[in-house]
PDB file of N, CA and C in Angstrom:
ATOM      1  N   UNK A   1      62.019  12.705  36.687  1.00  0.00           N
ATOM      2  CA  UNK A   1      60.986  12.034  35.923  1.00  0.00           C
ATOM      3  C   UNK A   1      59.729  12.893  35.964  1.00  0.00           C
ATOM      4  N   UNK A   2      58.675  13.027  34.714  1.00  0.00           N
ATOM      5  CA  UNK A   2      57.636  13.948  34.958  1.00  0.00           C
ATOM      6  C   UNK A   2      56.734  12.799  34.569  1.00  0.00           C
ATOM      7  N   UNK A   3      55.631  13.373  35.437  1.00  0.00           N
ATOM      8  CA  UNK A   3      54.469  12.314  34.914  1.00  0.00           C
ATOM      9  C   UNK A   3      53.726  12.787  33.438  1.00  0.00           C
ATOM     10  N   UNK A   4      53.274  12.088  32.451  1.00  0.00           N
ATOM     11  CA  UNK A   4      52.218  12.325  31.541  1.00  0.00           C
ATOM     12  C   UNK A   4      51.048  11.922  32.158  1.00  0.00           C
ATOM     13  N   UNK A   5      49.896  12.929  31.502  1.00  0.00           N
ATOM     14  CA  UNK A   5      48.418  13.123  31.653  1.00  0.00           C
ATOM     15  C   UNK A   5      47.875  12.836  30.382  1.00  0.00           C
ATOM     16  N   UNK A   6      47.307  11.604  30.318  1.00  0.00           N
ATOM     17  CA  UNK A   6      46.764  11.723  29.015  1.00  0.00           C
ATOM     18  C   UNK A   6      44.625  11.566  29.387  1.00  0.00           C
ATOM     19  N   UNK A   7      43.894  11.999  28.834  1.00  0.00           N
ATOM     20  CA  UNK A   7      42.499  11.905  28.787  1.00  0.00           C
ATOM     21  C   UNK A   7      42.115  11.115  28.157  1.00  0.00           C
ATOM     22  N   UNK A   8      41.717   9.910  28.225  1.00  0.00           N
ATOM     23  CA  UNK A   8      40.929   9.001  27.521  1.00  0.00           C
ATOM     24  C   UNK A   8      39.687   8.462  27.564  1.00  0.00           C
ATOM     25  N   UNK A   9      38.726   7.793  26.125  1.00  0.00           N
ATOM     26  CA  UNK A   9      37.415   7.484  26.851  1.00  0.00           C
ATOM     27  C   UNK A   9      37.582   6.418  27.381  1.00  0.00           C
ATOM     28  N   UNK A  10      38.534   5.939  27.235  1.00  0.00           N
ATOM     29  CA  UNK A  10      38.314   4.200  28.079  1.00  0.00           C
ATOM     30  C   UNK A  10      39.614   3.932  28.257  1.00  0.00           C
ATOM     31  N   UNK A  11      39.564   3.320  29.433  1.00  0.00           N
ATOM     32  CA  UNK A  11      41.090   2.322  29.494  1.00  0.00           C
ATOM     33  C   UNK A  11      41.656   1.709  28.351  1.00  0.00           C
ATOM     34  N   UNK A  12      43.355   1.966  28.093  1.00  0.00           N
ATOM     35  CA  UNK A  12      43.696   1.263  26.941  1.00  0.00           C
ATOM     36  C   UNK A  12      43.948   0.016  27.378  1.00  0.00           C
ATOM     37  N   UNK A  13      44.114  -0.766  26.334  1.00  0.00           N
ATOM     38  CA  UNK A  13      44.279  -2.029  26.621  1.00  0.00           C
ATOM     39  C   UNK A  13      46.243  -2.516  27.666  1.00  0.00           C
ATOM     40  N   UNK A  14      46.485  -2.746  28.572  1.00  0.00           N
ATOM     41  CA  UNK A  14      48.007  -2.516  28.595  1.00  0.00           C
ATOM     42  C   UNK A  14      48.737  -3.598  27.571  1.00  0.00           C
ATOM     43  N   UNK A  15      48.440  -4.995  27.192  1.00  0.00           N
ATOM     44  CA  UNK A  15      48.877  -5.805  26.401  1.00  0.00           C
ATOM     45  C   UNK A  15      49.645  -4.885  25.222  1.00  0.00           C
ATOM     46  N   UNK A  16      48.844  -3.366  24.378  1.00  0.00           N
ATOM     47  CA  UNK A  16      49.085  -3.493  23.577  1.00  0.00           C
ATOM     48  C   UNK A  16      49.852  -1.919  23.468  1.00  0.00           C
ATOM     49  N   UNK A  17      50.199  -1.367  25.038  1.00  0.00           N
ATOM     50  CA  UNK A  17      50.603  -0.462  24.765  1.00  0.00           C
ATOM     51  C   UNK A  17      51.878  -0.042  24.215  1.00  0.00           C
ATOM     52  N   UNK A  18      53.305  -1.135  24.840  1.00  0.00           N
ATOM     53  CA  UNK A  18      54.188  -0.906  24.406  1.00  0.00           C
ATOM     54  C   UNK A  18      54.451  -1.433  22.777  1.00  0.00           C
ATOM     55  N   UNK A  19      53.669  -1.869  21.905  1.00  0.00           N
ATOM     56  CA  UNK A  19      53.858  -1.947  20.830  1.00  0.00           C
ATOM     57  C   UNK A  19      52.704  -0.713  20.292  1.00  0.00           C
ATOM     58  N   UNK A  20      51.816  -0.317  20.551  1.00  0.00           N
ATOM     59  CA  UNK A  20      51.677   1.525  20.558  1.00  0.00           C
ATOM     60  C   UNK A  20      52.641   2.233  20.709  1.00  0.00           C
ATOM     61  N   UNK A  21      53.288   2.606  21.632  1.00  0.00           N
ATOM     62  CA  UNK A  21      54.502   2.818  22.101  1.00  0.00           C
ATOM     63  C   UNK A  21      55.369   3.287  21.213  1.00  0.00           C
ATOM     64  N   UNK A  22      55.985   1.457  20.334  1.00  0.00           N
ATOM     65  CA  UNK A  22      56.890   1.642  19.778  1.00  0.00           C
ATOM     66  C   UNK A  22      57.160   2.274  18.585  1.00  0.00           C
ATOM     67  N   UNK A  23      55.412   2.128  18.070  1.00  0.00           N
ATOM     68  CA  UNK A  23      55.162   2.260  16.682  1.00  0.00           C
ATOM     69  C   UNK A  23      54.903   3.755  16.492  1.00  0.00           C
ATOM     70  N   UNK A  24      54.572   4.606  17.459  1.00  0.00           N
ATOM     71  CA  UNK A  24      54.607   6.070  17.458  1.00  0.00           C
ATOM     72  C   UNK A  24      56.016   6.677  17.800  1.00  0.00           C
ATOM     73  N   UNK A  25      56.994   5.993  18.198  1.00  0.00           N
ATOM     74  CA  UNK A  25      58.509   6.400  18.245  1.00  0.00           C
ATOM     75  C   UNK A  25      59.128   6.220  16.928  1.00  0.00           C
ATOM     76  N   UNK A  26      58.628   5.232  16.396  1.00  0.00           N
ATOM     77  CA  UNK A  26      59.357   5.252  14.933  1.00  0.00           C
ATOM     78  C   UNK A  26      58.375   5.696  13.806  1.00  0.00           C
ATOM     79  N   UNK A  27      57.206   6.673  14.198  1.00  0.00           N
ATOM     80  CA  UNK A  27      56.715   7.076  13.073  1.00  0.00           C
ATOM     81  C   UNK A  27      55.284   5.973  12.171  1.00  0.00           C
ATOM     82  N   UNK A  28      55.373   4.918  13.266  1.00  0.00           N
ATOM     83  CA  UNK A  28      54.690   4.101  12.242  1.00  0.00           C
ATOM     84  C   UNK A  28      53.173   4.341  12.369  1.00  0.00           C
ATOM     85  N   UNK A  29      52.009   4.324  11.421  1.00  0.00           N
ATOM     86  CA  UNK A  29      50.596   4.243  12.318  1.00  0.00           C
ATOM     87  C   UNK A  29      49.985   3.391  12.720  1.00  0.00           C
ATOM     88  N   UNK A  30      49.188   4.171  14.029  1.00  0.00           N
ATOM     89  CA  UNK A  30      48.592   3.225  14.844  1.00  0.00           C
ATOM     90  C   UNK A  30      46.945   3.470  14.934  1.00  0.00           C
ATOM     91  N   UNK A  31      46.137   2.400  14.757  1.00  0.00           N
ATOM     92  CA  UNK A  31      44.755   3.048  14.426  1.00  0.00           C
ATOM     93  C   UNK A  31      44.230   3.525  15.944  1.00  0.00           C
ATOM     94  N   UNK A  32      43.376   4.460  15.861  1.00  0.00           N
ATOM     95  CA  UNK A  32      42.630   5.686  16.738  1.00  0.00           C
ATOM     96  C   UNK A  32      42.311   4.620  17.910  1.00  0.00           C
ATOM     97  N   UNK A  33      42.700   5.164  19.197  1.00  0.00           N
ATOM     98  CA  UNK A  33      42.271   4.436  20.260  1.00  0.00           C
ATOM     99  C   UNK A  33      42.836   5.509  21.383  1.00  0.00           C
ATOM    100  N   UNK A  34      42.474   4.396  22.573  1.00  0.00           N
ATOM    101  CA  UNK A  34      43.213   5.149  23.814  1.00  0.00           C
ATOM    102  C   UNK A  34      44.936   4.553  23.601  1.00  0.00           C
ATOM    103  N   UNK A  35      45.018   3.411  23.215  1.00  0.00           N
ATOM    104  CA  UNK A  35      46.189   3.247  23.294  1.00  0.00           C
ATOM    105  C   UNK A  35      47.179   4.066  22.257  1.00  0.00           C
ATOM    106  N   UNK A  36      46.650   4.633  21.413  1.00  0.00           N
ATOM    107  CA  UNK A  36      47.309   5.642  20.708  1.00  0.00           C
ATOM    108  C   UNK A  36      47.349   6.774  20.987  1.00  0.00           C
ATOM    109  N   UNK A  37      46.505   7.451  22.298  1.00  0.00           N
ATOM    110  CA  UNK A  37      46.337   8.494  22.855  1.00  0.00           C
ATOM    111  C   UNK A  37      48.141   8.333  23.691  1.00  0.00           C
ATOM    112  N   UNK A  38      47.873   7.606  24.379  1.00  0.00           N
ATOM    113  CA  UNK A  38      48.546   7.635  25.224  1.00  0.00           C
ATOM    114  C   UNK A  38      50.137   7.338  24.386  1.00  0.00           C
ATOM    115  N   UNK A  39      50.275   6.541  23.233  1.00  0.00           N
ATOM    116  CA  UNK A  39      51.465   6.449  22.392  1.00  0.00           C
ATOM    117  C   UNK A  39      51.742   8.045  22.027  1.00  0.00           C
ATOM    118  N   UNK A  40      51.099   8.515  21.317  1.00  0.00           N
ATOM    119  CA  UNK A  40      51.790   9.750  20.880  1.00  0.00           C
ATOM    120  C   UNK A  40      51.597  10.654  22.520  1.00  0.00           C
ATOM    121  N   UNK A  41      51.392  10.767  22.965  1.00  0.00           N
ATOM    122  CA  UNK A  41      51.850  11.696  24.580  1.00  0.00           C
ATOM    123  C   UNK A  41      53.083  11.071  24.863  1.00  0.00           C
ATOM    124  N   UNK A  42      53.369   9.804  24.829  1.00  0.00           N
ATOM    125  CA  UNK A  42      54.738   9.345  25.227  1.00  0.00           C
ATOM    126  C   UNK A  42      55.730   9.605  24.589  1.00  0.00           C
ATOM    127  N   UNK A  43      55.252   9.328  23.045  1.00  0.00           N
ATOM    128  CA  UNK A  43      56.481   9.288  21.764  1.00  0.00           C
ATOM    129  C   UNK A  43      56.527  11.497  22.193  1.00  0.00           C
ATOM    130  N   UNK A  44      55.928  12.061  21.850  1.00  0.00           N
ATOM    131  CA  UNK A  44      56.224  13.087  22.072  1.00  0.00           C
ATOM    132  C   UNK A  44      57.315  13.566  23.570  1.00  0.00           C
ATOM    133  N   UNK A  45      56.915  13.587  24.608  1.00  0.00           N
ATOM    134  CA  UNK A  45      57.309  13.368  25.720  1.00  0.00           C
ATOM    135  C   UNK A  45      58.861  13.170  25.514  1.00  0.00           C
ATOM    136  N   UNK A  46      59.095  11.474  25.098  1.00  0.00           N
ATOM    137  CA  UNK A  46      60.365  11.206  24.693  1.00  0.00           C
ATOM    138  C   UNK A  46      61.397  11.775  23.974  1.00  0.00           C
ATOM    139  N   UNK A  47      60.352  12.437  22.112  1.00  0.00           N
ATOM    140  CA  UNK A  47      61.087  13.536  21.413  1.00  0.00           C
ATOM    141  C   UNK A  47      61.200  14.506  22.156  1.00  0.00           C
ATOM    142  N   UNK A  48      60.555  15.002  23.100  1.00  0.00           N
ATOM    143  CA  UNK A  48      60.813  16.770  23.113  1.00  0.00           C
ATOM    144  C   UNK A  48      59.628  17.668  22.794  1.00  0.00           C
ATOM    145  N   UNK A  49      59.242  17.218  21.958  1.00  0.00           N
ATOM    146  CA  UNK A  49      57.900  17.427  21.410  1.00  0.00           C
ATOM    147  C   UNK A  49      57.002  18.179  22.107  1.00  0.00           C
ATOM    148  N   UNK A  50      56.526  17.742  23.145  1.00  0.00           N
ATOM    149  CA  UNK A  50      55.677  18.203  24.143  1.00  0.00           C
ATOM    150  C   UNK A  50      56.378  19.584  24.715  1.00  0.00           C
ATOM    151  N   UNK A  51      57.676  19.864  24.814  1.00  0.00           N
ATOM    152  CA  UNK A  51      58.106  20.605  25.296  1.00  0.00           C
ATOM    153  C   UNK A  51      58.139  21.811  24.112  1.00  0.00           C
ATOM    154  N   UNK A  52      58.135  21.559  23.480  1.00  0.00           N
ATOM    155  CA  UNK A  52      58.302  22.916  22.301  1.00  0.00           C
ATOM    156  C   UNK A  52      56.780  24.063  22.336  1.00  0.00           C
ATOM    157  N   UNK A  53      56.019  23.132  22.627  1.00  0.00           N
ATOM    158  CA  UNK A  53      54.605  23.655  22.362  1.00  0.00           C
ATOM    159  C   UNK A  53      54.548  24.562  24.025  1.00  0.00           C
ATOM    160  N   UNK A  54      55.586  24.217  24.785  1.00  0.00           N
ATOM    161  CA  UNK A  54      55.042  25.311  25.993  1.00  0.00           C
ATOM    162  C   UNK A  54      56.346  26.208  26.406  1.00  0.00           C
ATOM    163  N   UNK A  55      57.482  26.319  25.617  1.00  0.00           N
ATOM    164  CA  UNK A  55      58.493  26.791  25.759  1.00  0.00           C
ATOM    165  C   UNK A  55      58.147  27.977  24.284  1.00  0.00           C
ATOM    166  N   UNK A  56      57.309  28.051  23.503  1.00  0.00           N
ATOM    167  CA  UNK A  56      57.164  29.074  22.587  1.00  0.00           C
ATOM    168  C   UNK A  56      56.794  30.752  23.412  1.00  0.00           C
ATOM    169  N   UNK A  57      57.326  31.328  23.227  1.00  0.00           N
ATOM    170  CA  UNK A  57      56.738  33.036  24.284  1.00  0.00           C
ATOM    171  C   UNK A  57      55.807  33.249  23.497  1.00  0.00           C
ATOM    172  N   UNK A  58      54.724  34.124  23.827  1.00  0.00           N
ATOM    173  CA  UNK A  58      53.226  34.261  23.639  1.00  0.00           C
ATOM    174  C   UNK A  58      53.618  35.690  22.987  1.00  0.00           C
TER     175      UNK A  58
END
């Protein structure tokens, strides 16, 4: 398991993260927040995503 780091200005709300969550796994939008910070670090994470951007050679 790896941890995610995400930077935010404020605590997201948790009520509303896993439907953030879900809605950045299937593409859907989610308006600008921390809880969308932290949705797309996850939804990425989950795709792979995150990993492409540090597996490219310089």
């Amino acid at each position: 398991m790896t941890d995610i780091q995400v930077t935010v200005d404020q605590p997201p709300e948790p009520g509303l993260l896993r439907a953030a969550i879900a809605a950045a796994l299937a593409g859907r939008a989610w308006p600008d927040g921390p809880e969308a910070a932290v949705a797309r670090a996850v939804a990425d994470h989950a795709t792979g995503h995150d990993q492409e951007s540090r597996s490219r050679p310089c």
